[in-house]
PDB file of N, CA and C in Angstrom:
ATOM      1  N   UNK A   1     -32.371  16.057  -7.247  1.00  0.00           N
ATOM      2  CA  UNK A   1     -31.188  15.944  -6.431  1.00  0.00           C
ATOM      3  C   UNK A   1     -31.555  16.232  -4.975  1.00  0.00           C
ATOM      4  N   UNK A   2     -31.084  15.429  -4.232  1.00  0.00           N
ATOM      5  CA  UNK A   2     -31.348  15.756  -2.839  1.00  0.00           C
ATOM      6  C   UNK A   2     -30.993  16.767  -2.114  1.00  0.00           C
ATOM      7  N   UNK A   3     -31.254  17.459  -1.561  1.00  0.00           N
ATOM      8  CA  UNK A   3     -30.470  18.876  -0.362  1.00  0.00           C
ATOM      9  C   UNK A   3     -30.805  18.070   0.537  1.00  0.00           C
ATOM     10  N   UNK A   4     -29.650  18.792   1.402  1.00  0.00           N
ATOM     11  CA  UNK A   4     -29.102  18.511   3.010  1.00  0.00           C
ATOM     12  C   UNK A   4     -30.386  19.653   3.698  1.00  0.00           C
ATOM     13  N   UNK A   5     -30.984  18.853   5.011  1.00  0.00           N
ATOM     14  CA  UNK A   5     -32.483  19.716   5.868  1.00  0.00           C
ATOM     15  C   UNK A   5     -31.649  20.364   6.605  1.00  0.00           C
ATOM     16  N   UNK A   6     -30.834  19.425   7.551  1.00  0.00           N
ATOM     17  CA  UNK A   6     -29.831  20.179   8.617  1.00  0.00           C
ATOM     18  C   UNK A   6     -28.557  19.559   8.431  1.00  0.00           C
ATOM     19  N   UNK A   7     -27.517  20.537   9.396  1.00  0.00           N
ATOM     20  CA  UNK A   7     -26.194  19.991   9.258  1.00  0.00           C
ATOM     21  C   UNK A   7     -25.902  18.704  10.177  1.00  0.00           C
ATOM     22  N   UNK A   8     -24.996  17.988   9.686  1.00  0.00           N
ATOM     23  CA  UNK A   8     -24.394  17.219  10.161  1.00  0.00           C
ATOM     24  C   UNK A   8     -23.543  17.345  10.996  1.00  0.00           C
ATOM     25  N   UNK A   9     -23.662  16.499  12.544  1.00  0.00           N
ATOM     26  CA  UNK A   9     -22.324  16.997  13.319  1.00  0.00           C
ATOM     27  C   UNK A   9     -21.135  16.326  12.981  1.00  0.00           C
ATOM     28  N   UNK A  10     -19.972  16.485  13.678  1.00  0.00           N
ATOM     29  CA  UNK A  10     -18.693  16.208  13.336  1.00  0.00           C
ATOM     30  C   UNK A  10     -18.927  14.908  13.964  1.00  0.00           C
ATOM     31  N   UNK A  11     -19.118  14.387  14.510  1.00  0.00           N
ATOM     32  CA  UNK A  11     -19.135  13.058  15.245  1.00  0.00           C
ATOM     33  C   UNK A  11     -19.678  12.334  14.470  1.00  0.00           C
ATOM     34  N   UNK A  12     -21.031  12.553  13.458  1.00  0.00           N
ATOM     35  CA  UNK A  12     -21.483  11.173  12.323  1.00  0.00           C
ATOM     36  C   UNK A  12     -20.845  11.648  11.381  1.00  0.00           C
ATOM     37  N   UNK A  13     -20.129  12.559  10.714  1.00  0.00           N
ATOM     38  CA  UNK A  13     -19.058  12.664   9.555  1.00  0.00           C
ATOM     39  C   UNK A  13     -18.043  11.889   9.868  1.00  0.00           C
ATOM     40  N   UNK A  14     -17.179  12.257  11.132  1.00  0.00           N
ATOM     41  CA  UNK A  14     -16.210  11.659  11.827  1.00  0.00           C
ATOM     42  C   UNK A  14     -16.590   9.796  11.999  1.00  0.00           C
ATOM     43  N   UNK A  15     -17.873   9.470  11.748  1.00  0.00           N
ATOM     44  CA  UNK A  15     -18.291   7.602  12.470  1.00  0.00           C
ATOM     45  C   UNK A  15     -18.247   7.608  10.982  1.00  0.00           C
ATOM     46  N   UNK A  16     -18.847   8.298   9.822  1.00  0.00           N
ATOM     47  CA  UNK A  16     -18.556   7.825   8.384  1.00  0.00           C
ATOM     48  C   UNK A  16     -17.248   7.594   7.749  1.00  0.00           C
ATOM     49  N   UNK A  17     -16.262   8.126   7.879  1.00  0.00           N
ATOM     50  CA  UNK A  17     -15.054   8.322   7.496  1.00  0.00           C
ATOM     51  C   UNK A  17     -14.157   7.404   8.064  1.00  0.00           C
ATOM     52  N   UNK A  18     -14.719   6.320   9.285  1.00  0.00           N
ATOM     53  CA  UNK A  18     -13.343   6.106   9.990  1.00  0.00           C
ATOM     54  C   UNK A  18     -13.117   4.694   9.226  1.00  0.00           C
ATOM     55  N   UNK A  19     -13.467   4.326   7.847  1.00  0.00           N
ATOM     56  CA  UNK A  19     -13.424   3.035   7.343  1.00  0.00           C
ATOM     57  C   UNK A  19     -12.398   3.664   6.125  1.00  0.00           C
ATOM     58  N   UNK A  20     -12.338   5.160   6.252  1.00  0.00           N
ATOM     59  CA  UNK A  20     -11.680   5.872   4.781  1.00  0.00           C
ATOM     60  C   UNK A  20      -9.833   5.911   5.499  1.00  0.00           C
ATOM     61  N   UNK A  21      -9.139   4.674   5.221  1.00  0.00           N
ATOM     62  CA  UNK A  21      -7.597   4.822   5.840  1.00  0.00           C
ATOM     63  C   UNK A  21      -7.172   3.945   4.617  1.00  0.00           C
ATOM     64  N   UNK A  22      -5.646   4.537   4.673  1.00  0.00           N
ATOM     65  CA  UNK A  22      -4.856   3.820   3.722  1.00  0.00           C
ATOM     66  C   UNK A  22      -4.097   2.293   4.687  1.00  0.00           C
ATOM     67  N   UNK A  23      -4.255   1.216   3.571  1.00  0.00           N
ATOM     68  CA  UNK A  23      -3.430   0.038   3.792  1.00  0.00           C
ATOM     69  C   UNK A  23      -2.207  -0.068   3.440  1.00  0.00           C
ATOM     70  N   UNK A  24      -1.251  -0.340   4.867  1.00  0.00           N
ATOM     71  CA  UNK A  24       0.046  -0.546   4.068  1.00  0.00           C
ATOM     72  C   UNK A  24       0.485  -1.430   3.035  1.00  0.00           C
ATOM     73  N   UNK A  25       1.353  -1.254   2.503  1.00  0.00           N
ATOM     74  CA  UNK A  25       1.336  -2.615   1.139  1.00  0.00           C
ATOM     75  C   UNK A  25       1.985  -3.701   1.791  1.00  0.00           C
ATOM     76  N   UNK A  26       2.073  -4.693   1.330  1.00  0.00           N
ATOM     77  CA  UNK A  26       2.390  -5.794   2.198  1.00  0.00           C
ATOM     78  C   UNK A  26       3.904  -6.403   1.144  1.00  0.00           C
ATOM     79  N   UNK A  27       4.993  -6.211   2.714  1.00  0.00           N
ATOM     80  CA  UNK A  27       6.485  -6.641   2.069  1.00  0.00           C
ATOM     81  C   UNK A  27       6.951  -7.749   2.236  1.00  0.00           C
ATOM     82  N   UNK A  28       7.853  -8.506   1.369  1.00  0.00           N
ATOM     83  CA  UNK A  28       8.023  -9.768   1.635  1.00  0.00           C
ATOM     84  C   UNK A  28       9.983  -9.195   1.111  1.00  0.00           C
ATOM     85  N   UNK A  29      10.679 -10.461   1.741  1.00  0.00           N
ATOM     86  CA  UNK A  29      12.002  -9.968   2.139  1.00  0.00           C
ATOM     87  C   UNK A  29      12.573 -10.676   0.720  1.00  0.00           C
ATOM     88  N   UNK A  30      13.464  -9.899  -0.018  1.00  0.00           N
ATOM     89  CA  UNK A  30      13.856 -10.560  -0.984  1.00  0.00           C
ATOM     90  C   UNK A  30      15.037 -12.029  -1.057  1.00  0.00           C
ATOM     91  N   UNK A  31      15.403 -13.168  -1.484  1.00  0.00           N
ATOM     92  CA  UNK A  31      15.223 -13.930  -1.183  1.00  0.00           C
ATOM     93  C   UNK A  31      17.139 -13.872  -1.862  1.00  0.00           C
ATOM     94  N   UNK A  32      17.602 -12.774  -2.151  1.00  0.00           N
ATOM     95  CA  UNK A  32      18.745 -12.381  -2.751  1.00  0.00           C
ATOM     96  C   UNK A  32      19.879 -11.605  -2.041  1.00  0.00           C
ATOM     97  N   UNK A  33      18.886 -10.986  -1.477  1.00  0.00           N
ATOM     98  CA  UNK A  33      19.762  -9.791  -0.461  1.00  0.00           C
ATOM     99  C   UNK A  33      19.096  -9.918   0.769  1.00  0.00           C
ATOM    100  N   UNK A  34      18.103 -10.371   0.888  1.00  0.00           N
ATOM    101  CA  UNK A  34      17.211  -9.858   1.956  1.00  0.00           C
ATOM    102  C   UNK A  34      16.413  -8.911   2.495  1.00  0.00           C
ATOM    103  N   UNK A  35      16.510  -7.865   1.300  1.00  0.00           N
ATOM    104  CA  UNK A  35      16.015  -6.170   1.822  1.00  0.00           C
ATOM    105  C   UNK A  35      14.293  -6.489   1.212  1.00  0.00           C
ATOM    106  N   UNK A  36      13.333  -5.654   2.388  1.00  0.00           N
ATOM    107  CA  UNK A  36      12.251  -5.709   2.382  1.00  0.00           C
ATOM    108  C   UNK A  36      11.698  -5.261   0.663  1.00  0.00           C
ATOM    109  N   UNK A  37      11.142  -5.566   0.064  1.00  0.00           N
ATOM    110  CA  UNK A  37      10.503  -5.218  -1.273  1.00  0.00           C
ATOM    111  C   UNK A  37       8.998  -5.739  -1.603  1.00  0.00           C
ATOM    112  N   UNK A  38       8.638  -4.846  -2.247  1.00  0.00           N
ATOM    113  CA  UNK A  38       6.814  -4.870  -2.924  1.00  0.00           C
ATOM    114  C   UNK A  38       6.906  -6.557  -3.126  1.00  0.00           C
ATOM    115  N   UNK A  39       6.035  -7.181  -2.973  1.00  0.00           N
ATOM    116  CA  UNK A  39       5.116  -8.495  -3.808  1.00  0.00           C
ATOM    117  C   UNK A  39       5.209  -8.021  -5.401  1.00  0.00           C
ATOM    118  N   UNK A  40       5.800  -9.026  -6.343  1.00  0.00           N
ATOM    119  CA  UNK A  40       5.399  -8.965  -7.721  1.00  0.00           C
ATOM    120  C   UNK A  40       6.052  -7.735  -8.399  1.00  0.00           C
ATOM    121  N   UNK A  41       7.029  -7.067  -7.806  1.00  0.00           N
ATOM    122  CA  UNK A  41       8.041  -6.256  -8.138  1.00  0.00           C
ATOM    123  C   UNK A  41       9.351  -6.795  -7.826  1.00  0.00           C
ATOM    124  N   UNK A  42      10.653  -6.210  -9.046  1.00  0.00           N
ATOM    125  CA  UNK A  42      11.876  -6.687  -8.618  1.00  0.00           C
ATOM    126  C   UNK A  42      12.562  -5.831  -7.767  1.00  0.00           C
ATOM    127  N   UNK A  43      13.494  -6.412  -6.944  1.00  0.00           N
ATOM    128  CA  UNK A  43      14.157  -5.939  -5.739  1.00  0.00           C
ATOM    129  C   UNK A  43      15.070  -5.256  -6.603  1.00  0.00           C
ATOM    130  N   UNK A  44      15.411  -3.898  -6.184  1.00  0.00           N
ATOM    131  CA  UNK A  44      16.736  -3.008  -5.901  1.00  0.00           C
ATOM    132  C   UNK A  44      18.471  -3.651  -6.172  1.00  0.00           C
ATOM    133  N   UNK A  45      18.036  -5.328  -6.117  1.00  0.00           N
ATOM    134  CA  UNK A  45      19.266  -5.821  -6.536  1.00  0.00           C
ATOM    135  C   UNK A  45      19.191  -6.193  -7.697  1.00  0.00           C
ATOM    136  N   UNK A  46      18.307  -6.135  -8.447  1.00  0.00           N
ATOM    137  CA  UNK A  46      17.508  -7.078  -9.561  1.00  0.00           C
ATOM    138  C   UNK A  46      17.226  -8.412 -10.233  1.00  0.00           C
ATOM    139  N   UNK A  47      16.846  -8.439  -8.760  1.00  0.00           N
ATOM    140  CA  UNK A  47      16.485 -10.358  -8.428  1.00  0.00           C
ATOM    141  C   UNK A  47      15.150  -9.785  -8.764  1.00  0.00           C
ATOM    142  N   UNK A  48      14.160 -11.356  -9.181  1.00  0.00           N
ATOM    143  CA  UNK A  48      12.997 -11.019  -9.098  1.00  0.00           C
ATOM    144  C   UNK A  48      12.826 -12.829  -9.126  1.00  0.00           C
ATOM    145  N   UNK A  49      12.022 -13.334  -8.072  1.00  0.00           N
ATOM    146  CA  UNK A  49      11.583 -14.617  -8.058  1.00  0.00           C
ATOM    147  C   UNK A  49      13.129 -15.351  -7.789  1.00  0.00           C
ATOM    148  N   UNK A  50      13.899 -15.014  -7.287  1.00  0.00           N
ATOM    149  CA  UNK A  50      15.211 -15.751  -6.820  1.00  0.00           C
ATOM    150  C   UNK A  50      16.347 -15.752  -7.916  1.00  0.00           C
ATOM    151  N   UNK A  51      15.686 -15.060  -9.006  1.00  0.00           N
ATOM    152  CA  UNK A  51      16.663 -15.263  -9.941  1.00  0.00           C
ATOM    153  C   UNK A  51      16.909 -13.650 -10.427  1.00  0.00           C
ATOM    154  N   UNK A  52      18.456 -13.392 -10.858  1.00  0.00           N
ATOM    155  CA  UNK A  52      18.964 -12.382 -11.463  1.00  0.00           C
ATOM    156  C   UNK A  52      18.618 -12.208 -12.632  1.00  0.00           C
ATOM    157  N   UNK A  53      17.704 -10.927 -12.898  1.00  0.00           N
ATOM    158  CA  UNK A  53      16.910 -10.575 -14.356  1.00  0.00           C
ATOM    159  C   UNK A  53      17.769  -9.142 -14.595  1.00  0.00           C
ATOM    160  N   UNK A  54      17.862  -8.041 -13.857  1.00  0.00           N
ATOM    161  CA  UNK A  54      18.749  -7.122 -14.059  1.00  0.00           C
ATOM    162  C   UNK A  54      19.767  -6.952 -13.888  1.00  0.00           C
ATOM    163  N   UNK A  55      21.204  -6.164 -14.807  1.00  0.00           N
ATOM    164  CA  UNK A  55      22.097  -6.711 -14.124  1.00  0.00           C
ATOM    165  C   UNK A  55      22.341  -4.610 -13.628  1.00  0.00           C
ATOM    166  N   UNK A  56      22.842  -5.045 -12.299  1.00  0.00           N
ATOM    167  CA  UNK A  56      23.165  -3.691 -11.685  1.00  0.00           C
ATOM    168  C   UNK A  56      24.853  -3.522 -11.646  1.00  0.00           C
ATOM    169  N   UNK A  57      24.892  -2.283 -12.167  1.00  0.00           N
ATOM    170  CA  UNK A  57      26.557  -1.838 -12.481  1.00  0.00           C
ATOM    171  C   UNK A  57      27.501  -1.408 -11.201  1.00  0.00           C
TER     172      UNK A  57
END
């Protein structure tokens, strides 16, 4: 197993890490109501693909 000789400064930890970020998920507007919702999930109204699959009370 390898050991560390010397420490690392914060600046090449900091140049390693800056590829480590979260992606927002990408929203598409539902085509029922219009309210922003996930790709490949049903909307809050329970449309999914333009058509009513759930029915909400």
């Amino acid at each position: 197993m390898a050991v560390q000789q010397r420490r690392n400064s914060k600046t090449r930890k900091a140049k390693r890490r800056t590829h480590y970020k979260l992606a927002a998920p990408t929203l598409t507007k539902c085509p029922v109501c219009g309210e922003y919702k996930q790709m490949h999930k049903v909307c809050e109204c329970g449309a999914f693909n333009g058509k009513s699959v759930v029915e909400k009370a």
